[in-house]
PDB file of N, CA and C in Angstrom:
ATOM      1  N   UNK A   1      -0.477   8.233  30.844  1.00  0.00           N
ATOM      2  CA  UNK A   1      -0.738   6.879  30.391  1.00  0.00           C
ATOM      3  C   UNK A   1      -2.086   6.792  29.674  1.00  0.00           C
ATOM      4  N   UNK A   2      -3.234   7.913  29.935  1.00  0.00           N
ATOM      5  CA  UNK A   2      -4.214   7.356  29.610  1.00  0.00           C
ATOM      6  C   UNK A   2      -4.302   8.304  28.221  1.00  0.00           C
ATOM      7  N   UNK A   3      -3.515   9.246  28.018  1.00  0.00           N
ATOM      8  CA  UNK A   3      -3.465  10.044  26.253  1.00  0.00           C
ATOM      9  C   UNK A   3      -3.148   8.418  25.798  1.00  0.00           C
ATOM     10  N   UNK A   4      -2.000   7.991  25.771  1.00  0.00           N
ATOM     11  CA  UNK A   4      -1.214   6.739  25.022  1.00  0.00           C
ATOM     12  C   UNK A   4      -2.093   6.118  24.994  1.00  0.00           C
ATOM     13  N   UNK A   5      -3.270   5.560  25.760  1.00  0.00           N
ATOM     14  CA  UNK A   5      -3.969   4.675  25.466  1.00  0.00           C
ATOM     15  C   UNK A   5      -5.098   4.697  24.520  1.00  0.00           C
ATOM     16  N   UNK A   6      -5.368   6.057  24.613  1.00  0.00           N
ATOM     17  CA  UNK A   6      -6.475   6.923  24.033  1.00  0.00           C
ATOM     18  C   UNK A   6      -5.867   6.560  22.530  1.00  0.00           C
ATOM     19  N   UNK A   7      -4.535   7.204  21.964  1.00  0.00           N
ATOM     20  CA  UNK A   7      -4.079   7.323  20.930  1.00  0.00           C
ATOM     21  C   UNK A   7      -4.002   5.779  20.207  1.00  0.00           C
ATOM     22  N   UNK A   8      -3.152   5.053  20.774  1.00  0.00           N
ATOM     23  CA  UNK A   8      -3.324   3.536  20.203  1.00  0.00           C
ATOM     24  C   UNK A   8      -4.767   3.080  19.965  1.00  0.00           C
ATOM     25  N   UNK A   9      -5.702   3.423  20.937  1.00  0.00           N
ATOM     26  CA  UNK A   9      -7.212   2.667  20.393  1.00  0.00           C
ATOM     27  C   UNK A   9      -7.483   3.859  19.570  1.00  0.00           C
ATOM     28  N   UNK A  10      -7.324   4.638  19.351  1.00  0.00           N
ATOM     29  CA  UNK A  10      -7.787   5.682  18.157  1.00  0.00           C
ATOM     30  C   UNK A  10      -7.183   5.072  16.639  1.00  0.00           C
ATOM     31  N   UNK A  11      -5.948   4.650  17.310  1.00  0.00           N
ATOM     32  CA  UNK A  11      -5.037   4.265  15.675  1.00  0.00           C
ATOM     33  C   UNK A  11      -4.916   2.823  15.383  1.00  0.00           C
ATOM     34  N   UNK A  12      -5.547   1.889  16.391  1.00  0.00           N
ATOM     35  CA  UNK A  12      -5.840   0.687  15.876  1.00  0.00           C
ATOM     36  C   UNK A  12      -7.584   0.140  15.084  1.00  0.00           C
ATOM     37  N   UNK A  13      -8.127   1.560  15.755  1.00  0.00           N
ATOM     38  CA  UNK A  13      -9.763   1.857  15.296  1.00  0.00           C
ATOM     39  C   UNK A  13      -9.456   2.687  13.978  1.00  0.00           C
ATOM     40  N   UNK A  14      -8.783   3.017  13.108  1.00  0.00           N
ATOM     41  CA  UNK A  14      -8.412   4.020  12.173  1.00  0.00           C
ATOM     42  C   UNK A  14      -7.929   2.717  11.227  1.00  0.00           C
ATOM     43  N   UNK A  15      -7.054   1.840  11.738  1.00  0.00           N
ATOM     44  CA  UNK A  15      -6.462   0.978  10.949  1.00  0.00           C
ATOM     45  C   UNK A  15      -7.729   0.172  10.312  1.00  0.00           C
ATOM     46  N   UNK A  16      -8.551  -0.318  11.755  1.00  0.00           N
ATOM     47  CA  UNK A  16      -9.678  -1.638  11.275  1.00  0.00           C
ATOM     48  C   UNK A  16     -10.818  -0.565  10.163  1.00  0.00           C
ATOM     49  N   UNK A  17     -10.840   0.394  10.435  1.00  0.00           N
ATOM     50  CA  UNK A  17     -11.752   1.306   9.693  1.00  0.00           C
ATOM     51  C   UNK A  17     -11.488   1.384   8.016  1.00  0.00           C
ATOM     52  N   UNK A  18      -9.842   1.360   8.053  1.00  0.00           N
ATOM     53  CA  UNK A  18      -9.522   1.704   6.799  1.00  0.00           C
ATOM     54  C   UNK A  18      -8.773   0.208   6.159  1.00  0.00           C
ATOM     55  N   UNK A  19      -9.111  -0.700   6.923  1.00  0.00           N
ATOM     56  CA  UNK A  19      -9.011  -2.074   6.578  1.00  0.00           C
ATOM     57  C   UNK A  19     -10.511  -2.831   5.555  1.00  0.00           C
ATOM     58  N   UNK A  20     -11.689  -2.152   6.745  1.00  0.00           N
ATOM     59  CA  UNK A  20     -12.637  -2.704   6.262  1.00  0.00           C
ATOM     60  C   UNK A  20     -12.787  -1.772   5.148  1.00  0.00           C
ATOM     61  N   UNK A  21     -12.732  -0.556   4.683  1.00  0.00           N
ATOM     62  CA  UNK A  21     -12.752   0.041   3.227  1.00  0.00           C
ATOM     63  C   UNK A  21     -11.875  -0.529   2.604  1.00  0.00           C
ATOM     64  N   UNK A  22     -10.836  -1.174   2.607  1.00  0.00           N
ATOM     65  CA  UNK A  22     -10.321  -1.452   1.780  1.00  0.00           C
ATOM     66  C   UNK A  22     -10.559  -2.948   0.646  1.00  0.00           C
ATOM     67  N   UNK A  23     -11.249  -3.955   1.576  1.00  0.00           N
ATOM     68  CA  UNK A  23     -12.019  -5.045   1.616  1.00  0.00           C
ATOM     69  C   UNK A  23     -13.095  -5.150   1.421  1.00  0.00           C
ATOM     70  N   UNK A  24     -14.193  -3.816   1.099  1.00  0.00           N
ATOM     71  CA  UNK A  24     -15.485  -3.726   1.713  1.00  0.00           C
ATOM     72  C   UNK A  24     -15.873  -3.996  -0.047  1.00  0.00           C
ATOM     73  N   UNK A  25     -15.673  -3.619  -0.811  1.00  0.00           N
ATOM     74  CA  UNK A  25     -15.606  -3.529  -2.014  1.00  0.00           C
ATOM     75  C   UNK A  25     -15.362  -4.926  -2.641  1.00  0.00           C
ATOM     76  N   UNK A  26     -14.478  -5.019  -2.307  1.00  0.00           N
ATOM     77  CA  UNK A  26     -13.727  -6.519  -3.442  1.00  0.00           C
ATOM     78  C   UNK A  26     -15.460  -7.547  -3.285  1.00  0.00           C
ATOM     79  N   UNK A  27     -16.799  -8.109  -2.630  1.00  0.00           N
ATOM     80  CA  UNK A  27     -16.867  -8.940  -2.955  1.00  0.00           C
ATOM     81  C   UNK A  27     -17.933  -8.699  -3.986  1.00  0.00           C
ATOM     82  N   UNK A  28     -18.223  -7.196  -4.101  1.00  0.00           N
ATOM     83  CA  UNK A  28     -19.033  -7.600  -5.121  1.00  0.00           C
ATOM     84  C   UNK A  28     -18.416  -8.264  -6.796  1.00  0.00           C
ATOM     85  N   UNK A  29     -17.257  -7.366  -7.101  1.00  0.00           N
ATOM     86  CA  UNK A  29     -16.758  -8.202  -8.016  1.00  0.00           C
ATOM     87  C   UNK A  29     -16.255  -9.754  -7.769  1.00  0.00           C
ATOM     88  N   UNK A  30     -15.928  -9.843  -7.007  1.00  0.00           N
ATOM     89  CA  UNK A  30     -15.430 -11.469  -7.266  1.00  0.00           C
ATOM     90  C   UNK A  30     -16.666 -12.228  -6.622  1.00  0.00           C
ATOM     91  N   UNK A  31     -18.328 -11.424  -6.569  1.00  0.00           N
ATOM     92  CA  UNK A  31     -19.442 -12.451  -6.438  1.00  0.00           C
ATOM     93  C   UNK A  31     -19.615 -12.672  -7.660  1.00  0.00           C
ATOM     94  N   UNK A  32     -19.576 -11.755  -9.213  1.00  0.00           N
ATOM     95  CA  UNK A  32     -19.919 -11.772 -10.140  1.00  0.00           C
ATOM     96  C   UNK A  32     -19.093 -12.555 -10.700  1.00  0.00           C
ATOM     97  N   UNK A  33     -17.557 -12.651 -10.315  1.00  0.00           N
ATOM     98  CA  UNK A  33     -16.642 -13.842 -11.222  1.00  0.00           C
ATOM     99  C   UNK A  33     -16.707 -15.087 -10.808  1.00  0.00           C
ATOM    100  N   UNK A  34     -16.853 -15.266  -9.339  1.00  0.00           N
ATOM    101  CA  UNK A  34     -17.239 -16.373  -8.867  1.00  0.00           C
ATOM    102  C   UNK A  34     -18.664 -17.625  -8.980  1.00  0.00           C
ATOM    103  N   UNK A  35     -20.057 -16.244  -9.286  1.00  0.00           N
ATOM    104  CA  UNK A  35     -20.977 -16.866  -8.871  1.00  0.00           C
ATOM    105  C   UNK A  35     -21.546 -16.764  -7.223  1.00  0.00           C
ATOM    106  N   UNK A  36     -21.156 -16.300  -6.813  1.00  0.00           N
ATOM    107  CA  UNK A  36     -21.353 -16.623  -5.644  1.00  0.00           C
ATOM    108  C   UNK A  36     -22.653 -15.962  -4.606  1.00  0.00           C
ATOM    109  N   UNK A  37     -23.410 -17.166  -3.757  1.00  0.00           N
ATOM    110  CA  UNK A  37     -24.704 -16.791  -3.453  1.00  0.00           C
ATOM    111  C   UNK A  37     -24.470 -15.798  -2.558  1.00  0.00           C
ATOM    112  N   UNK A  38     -25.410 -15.222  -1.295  1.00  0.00           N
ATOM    113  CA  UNK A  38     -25.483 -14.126  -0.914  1.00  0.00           C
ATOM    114  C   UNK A  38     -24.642 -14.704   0.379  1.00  0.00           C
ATOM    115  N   UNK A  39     -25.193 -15.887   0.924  1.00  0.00           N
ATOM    116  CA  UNK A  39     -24.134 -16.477   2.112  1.00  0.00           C
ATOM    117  C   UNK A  39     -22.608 -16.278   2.019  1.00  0.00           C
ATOM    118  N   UNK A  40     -22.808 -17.208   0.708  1.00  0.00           N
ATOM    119  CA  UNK A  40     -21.527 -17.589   0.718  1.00  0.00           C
ATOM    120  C   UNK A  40     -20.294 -16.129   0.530  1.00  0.00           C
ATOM    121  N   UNK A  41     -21.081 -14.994  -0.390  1.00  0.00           N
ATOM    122  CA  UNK A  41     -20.348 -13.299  -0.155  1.00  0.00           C
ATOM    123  C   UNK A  41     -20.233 -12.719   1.025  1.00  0.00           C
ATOM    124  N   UNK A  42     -21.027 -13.586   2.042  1.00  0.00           N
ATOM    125  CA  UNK A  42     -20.742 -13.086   3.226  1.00  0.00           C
ATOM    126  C   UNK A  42     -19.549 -13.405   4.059  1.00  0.00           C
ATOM    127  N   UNK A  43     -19.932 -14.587   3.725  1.00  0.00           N
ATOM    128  CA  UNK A  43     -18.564 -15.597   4.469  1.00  0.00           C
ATOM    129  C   UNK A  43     -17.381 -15.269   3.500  1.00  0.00           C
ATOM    130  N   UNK A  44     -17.070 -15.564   2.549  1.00  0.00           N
ATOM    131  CA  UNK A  44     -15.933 -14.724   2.030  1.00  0.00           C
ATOM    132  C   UNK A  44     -15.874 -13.572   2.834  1.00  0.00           C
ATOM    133  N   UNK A  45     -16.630 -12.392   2.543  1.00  0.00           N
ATOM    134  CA  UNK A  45     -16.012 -11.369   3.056  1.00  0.00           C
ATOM    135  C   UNK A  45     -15.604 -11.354   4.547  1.00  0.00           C
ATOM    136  N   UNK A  46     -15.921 -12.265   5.603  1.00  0.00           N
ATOM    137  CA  UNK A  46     -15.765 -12.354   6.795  1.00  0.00           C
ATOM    138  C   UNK A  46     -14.358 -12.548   6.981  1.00  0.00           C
ATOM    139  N   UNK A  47     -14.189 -13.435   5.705  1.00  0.00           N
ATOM    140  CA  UNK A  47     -13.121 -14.716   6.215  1.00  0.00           C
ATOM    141  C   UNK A  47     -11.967 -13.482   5.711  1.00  0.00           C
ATOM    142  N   UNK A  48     -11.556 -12.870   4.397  1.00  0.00           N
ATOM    143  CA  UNK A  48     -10.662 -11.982   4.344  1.00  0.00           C
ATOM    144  C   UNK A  48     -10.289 -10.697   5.269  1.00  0.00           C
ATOM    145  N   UNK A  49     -11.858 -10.655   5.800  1.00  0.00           N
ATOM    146  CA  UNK A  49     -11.628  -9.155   7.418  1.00  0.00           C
ATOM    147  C   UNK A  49     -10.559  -9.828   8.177  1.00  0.00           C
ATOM    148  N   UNK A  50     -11.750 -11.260   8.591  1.00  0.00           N
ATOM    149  CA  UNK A  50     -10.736 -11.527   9.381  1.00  0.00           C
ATOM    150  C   UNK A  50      -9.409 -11.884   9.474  1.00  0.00           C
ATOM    151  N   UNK A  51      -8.653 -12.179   8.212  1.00  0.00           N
ATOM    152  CA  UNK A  51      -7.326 -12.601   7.983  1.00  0.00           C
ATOM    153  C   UNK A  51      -6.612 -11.485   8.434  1.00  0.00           C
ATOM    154  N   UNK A  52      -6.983 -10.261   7.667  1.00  0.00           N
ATOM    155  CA  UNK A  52      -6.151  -9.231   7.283  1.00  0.00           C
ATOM    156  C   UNK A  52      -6.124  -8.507   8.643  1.00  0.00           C
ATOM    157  N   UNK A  53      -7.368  -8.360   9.369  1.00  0.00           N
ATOM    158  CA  UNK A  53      -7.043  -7.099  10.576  1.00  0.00           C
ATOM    159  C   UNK A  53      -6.378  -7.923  11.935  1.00  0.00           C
ATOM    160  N   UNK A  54      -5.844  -9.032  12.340  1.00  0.00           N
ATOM    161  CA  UNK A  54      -4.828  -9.514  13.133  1.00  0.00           C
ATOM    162  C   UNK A  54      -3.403  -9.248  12.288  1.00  0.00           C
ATOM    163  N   UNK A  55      -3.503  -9.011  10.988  1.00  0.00           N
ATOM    164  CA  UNK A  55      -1.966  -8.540  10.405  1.00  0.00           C
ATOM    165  C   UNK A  55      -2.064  -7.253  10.798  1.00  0.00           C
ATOM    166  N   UNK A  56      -2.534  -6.456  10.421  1.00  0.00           N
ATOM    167  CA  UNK A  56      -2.263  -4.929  10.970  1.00  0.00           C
ATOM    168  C   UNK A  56      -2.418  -4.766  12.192  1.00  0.00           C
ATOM    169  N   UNK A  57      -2.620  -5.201  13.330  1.00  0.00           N
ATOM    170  CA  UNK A  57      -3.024  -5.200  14.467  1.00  0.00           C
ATOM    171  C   UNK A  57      -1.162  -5.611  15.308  1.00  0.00           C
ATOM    172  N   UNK A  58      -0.855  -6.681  14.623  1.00  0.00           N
ATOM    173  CA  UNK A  58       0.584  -7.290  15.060  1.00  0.00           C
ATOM    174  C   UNK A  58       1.765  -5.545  15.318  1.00  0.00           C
ATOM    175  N   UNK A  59       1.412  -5.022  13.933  1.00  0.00           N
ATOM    176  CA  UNK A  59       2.501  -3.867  13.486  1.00  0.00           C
ATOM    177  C   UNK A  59       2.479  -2.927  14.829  1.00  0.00           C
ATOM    178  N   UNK A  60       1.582  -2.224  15.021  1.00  0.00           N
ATOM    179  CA  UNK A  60       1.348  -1.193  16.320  1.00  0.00           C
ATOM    180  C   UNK A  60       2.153  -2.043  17.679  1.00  0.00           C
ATOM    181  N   UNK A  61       1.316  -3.228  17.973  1.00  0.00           N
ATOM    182  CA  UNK A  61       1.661  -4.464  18.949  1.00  0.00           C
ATOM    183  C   UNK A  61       3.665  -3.901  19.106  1.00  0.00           C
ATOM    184  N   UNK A  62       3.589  -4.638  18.137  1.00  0.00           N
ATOM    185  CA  UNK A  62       5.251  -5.479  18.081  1.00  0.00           C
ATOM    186  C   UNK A  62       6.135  -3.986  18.158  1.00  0.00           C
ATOM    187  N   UNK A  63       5.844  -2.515  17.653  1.00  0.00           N
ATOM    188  CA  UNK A  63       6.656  -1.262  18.338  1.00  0.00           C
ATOM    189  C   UNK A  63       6.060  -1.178  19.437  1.00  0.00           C
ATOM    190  N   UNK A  64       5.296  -1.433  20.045  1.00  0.00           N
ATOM    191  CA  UNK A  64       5.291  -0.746  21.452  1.00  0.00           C
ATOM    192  C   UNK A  64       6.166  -1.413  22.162  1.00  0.00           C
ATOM    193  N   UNK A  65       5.854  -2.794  21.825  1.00  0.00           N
ATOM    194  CA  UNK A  65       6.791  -3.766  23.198  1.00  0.00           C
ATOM    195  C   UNK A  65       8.268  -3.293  22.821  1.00  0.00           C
ATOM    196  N   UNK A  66       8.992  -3.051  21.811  1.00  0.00           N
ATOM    197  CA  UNK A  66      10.174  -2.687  21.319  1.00  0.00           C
ATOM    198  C   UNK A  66      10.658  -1.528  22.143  1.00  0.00           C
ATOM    199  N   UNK A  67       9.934  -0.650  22.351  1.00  0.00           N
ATOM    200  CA  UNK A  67      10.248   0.382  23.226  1.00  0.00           C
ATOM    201  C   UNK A  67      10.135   0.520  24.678  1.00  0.00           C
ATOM    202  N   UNK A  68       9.075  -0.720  25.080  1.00  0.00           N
ATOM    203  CA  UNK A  68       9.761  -0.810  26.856  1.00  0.00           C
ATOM    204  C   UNK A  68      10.623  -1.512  27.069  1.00  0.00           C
TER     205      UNK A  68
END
């Protein structure tokens, strides 16, 4: 039980890892199309982390329960 557990927090820490590279980028361009001050690139970028890594987070979730 405790490999399985090991492995899921390895591959939900792999997901948020390669979530935030994937996001980590976008605000400098859309500070430059937007305008946007240094706050406010922050909070954008917060607000899209946070959208996106409860979606990938669901996927892992929703097969495990499928299989007990």
């Amino acid at each position: 039980m405790n490999a399985r557990n090991l492995t899921l927090a390895t591959a939900a820490f792999a997901r948020t890892f390669w979530a935030w590279n994937l996001i980590g980028p976008l605000p400098s361009s859309y500070t430059k199309r937007l305008d946007l001050s240094p706050g406010r690139q922050s909070l954008f970028t917060a607000v899209c982390f946070i959208s996106i890594i409860p979606a990938l987070r669901t996927a892992p979730a929703a097969e495990v329960r499928q299989r007990v």
